[in-house]
Protein backbone atom coordinates (compact mmCIF):
# COMPACT_ATOMS: atom_id res chain seq x y z
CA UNK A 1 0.09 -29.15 0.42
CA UNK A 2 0.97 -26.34 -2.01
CA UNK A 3 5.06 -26.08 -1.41
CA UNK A 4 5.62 -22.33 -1.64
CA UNK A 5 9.96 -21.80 -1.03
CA UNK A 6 10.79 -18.23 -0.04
CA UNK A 7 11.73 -17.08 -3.05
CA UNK A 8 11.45 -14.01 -4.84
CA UNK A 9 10.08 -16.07 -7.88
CA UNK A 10 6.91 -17.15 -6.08
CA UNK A 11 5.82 -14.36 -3.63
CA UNK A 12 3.00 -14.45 -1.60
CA UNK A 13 -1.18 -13.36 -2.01
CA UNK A 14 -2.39 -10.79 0.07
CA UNK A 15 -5.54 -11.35 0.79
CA UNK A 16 -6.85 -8.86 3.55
CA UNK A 17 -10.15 -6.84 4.59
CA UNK A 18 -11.05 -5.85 1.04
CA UNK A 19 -11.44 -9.34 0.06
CA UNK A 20 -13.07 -10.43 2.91
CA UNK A 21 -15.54 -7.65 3.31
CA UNK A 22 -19.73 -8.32 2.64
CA UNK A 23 -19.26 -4.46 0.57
CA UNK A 24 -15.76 -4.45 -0.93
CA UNK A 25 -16.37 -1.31 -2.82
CA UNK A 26 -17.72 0.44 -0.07
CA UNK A 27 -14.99 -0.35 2.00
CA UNK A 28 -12.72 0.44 -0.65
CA UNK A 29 -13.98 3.92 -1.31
CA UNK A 30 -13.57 4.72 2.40
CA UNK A 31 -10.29 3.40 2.38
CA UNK A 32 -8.97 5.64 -0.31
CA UNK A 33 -11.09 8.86 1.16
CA UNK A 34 -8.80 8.37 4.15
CA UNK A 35 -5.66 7.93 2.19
CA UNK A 36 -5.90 11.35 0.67
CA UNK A 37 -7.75 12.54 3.74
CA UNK A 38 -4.33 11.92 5.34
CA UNK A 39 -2.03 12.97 2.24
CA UNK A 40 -4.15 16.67 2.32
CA UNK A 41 -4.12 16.88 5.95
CA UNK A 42 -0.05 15.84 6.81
CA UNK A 43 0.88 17.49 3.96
CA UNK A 44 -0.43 20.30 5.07
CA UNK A 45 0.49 20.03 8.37
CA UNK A 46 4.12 19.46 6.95
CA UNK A 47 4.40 22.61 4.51
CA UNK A 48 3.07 25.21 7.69
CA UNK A 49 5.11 23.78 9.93
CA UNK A 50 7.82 23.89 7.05
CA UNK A 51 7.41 26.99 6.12
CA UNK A 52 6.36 29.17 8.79
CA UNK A 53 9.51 30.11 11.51
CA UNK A 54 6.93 30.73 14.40
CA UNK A 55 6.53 26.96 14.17
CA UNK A 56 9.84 26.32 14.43
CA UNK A 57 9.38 25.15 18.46
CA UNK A 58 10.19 21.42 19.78
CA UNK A 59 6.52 20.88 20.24
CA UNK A 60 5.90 21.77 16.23
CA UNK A 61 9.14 20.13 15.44
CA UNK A 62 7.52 16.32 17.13
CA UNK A 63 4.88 17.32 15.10
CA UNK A 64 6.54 17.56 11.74
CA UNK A 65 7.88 14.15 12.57
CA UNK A 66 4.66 12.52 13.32
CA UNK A 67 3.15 13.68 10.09
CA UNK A 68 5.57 12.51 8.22
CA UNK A 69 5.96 9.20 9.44
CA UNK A 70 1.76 8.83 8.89
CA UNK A 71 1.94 9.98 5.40
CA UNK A 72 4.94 7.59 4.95
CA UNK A 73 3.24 4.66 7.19
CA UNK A 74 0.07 5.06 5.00
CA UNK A 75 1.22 5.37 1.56
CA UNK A 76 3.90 2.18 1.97
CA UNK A 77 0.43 0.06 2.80
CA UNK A 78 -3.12 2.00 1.43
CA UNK A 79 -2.08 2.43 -2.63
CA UNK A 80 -1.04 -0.97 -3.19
CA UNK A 81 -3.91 -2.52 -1.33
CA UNK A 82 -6.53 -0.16 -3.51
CA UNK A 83 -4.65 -0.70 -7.06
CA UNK A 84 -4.41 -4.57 -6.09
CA UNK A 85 -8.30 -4.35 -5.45
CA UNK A 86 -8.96 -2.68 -8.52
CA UNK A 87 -6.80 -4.57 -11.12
CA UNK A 88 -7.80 -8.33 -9.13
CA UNK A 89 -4.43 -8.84 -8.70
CA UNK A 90 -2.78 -9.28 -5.23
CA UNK A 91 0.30 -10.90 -5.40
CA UNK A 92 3.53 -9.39 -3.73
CA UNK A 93 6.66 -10.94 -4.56
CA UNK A 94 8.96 -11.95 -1.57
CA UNK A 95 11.42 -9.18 -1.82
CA UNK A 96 8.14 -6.50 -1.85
CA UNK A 97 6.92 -8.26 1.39
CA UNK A 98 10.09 -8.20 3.23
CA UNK A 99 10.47 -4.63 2.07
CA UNK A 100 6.87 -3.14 3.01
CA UNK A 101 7.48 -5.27 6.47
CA UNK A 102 10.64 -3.57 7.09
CA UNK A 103 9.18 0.48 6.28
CA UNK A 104 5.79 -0.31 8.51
CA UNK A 105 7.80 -1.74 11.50
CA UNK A 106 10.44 0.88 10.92
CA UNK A 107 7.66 3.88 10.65
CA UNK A 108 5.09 2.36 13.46
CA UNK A 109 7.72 1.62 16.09
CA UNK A 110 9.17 5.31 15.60
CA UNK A 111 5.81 6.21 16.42
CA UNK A 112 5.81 4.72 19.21
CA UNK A 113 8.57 6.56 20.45
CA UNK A 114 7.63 9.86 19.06
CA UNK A 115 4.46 9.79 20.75
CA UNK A 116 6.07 8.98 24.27
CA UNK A 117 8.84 11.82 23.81
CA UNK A 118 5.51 14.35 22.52
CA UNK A 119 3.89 13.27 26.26
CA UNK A 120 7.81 14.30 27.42
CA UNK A 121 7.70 17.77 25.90
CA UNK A 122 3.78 18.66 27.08
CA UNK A 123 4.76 17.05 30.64
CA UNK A 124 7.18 19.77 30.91
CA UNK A 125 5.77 22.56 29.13
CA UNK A 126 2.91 22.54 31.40
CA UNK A 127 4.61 21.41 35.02
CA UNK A 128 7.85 23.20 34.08
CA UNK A 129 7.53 26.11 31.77
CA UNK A 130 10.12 28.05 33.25
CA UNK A 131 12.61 25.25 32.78
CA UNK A 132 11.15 24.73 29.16
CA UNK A 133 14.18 25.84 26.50
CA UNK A 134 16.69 23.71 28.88
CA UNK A 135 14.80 20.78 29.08
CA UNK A 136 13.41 20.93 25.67
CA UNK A 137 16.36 22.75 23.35
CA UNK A 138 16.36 21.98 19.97
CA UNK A 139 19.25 19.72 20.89
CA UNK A 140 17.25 17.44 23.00
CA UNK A 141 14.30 17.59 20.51
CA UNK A 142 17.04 16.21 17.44
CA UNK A 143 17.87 13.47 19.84
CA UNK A 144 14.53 12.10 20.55
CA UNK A 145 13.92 12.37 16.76
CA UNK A 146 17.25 10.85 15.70
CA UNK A 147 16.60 7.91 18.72
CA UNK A 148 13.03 7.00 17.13
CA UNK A 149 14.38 6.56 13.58
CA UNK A 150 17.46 4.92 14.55
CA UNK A 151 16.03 2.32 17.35
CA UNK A 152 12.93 1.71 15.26
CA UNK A 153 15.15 0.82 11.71
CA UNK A 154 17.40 -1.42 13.12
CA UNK A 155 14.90 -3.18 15.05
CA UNK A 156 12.56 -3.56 12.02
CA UNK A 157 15.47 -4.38 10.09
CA UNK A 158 16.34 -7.13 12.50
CA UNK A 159 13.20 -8.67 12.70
CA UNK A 160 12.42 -8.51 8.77
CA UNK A 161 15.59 -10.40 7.75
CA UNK A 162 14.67 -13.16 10.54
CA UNK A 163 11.19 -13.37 9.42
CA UNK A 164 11.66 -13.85 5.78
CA UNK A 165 14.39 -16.49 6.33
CA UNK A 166 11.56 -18.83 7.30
CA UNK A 167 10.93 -21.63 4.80
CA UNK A 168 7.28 -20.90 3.91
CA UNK A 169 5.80 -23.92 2.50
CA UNK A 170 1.99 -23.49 3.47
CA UNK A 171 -0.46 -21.63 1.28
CA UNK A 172 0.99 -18.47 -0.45
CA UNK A 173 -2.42 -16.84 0.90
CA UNK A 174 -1.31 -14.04 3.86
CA UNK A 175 -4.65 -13.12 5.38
CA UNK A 176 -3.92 -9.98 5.59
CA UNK A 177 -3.78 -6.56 4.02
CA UNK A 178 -0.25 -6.22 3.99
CA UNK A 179 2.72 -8.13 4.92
CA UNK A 180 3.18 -7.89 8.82
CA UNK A 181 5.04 -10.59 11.08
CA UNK A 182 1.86 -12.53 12.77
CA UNK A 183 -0.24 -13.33 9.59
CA UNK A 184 2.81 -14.40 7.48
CA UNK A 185 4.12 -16.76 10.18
CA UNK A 186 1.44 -18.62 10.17
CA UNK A 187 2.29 -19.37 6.57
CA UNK A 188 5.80 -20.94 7.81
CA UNK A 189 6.68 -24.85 7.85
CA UNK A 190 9.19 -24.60 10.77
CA UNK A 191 8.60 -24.42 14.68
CA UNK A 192 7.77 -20.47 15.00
CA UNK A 193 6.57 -20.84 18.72
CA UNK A 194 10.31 -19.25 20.13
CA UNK A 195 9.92 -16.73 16.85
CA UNK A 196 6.97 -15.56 18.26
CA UNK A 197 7.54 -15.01 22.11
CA UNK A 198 10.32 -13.02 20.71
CA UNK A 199 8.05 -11.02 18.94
CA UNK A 200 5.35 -10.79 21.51
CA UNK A 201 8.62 -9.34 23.48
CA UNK A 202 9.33 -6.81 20.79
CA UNK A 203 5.58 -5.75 21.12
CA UNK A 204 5.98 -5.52 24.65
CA UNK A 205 9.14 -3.52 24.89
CA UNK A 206 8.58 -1.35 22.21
CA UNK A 207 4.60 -0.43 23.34
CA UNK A 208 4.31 -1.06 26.97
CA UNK A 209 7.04 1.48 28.24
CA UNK A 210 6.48 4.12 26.17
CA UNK A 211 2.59 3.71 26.98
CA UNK A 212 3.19 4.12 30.48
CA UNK A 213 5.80 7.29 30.08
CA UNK A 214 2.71 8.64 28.64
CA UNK A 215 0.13 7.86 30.79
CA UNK A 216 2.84 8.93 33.84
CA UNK A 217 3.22 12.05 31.89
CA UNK A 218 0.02 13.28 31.26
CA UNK A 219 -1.00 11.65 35.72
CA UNK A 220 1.90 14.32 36.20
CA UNK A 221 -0.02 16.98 34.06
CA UNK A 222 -3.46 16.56 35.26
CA UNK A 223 -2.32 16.99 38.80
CA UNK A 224 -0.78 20.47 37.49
CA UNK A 225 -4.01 21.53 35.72
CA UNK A 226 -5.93 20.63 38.57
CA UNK A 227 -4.26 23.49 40.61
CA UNK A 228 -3.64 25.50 37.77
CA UNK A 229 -5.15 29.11 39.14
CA UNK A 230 -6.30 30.09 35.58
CA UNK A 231 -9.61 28.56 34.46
CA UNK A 232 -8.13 29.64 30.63
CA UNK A 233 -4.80 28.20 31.66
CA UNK A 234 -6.66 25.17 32.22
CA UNK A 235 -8.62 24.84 29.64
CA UNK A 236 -6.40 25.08 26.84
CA UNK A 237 -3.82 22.88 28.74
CA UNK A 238 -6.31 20.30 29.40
CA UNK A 239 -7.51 20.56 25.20
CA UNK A 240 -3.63 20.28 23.95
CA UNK A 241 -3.53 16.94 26.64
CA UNK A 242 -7.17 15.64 25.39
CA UNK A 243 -6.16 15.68 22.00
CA UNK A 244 -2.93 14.05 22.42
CA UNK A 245 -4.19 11.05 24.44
CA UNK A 246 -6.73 10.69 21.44
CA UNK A 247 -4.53 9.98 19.23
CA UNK A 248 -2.26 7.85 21.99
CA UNK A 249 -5.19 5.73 22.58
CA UNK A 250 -6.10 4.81 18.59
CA UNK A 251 -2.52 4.21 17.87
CA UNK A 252 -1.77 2.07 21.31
CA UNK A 253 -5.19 0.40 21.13
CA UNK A 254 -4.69 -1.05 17.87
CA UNK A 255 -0.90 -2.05 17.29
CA UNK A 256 -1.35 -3.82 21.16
CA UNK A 257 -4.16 -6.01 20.01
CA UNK A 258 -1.73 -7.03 16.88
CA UNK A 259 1.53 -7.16 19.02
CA UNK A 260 1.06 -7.57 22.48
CA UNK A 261 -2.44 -9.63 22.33
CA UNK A 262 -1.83 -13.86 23.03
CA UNK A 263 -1.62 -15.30 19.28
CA UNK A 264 -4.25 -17.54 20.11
CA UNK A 265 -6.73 -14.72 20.67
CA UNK A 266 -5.23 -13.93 17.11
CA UNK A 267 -8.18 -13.74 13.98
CA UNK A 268 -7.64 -13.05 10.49
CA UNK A 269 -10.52 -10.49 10.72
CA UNK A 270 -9.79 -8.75 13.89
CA UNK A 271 -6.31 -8.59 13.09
CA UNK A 272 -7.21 -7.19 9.48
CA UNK A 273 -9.58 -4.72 11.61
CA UNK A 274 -6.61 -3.84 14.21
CA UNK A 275 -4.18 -2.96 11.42
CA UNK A 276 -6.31 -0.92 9.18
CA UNK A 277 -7.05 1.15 12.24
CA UNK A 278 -3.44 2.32 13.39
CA UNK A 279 -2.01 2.08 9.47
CA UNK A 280 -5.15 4.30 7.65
CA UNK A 281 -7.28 5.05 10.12
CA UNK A 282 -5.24 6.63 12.34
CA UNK A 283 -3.03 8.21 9.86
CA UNK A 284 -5.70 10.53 8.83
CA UNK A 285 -6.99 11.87 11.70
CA UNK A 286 -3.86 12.84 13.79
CA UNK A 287 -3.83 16.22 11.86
CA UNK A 288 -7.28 17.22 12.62
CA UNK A 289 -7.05 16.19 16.58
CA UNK A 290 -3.94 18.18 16.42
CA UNK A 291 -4.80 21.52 14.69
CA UNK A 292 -8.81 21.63 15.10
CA UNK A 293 -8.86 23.41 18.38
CA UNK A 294 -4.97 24.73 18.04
CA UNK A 295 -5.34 28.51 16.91
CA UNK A 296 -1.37 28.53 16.27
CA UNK A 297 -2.14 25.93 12.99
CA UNK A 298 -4.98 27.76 11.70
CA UNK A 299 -3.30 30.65 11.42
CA UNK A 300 0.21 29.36 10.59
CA UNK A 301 -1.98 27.73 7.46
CA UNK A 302 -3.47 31.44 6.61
CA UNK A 303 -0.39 33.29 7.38
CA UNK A 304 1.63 30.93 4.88
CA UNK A 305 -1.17 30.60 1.70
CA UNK A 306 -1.51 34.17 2.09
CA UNK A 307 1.81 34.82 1.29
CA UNK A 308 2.16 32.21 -1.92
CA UNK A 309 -1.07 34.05 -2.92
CA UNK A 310 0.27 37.62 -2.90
CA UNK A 311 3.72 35.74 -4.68
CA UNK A 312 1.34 34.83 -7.59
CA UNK A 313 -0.45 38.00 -8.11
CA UNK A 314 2.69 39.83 -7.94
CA UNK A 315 3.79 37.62 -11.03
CA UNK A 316 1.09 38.73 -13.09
């Protein structure tokens, strides 16, 4: 047995998808496309939103947030499994793996938050507009964001500290493409089996409520489409709800199968599959679902490079 002690001297091996893959480089490309997919499209996202006042609306405001935390969720796990690719080297020491644990708990369980209080804020723009700038003031939109960052951190922080306190003395191999709690327990020499219903609990608290808010949410807003007199009204309520339960289901679908799935239904692979999804995948594509069929984005976007362009030819 190869004795590995948790300390920062040794580290750990990440060996995830890449490795494992039948076309590394092909995957590897597509991996990086979506990295700067996402960087172009959040950062986008985050400079109209930024810069344009018209956007400056609770519903734009959630929005802001979730971009950020997918350009921050993607970058803390994409460049170092590319660069580690491309120079053959893969090791992490232990303070790096307790560190990139701690940000992708901290950013992924905001998420899950965020997305639940974004469900909150269509819920009652659509079944109680007239009530709108009460129930969703700028003050109440602050608190939801400040409640996501703060209950996420201290939870990730929680379970990061008792996670790497674990004697690992098993292979320094994590199968996996980034350091996350299942894969690296299984690299532990102590009993883990109350560890882990405590973090099958953590998957369930932190996913399973705010999935059904949602899903109660947008029952709530269906029923108010339905009867909506409008056949517009409709359909651009029903495109703003399509689009966010798109994005709802990719994130939910895959962080569930990591955290709330039985560990014995638990694979290297699928779990390498399941993370990539909600970490890159994901990541990526919440811009577009957000702002392909929203003409407020669009024009935000054209409203804002058309001024920087006039600022630069004035300049010359």
């Amino acid at each position: 047995m190869e004795v590995c002690n948790s300390t920062s001297g040794n580290g750990f091996i990440l060996v995830g998808i890449l490795d494992d893959s039948g076309f590394p480089e092909l995957l590897c490309a597509t991996i990086t496309a979506l990295y700067f997919l996402a960087l172009t499209s959040n950062g986008l996202l985050l400079l109209v939103i930024t810069m344009d006042a018209r956007l400056h609306v609770p519903m734009y405001l959630l929005l802001w947030q979730l971009s950020l935390m997918d350009l921050l969720l993607t970058s803390v796990i994409t460049p170092k499994a590319v660069i580690d690719f491309l120079t053959k080297d893969n090791t992490i020491s232990f303070g790096g793996c307790a560190l990139q644990m701690f940000l992708e708990l901290t950013l992924g369980s905001a998420e899950d938050l965020l997305l639940a209080f974004m469900a909150y804020d269509r819920y009652v723009a659509i079944c109680h507009p007239l009530n709108y700038t009460i129930l969703m003031s700028h003050k109440v939109c602050w608190l939801m964001i400040a409640t996501s960052w703060i209950l996420a951190s201290l939870s990730a922080l929680g379970y990061s500290i008792y996670t790497m306190q674990y004697p690992f003395c098993k292979s320094r191999q994590i199968r996996h493409l980034f350091c996350e709690i299942p894969p690296l327990l299984k690299l532990a020499c102590a009993d883990t089996s109350r560890y882990e219903l405590m973090v099958y609990v953590m998957g369930v608290t932190l996913l399973i409520p705010p999935l059904a808010a949602i899903l109660a949410s947008y029952s709530l807003i269906l029923f108010t489409v339905l009867h909506m007199p409008s056949n517009e009204g409709r359909k651009k309520a029903l495109v703003t709800c399509s689009s966010h339960l798109t994005v709802v289901g990719m994130w939910y679908g895959g962080a569930m199968v990591m955290y709330v799935l039985p560990s014995s239904f638990h694979s290297p692979k699928q779990d390498n599959i399941s993370s990539v999804f909600y970490t890159i995948f994901t990541p990526a594509l919440n811009p577009l679902i957000y702002s392909l069929r929203n003409k407020e984005v669009p024009g935000a976007l054209r409203r804002v490079l058309g001024k920087r362009l006039l600022s630069v030819q004035s300049t010359f």
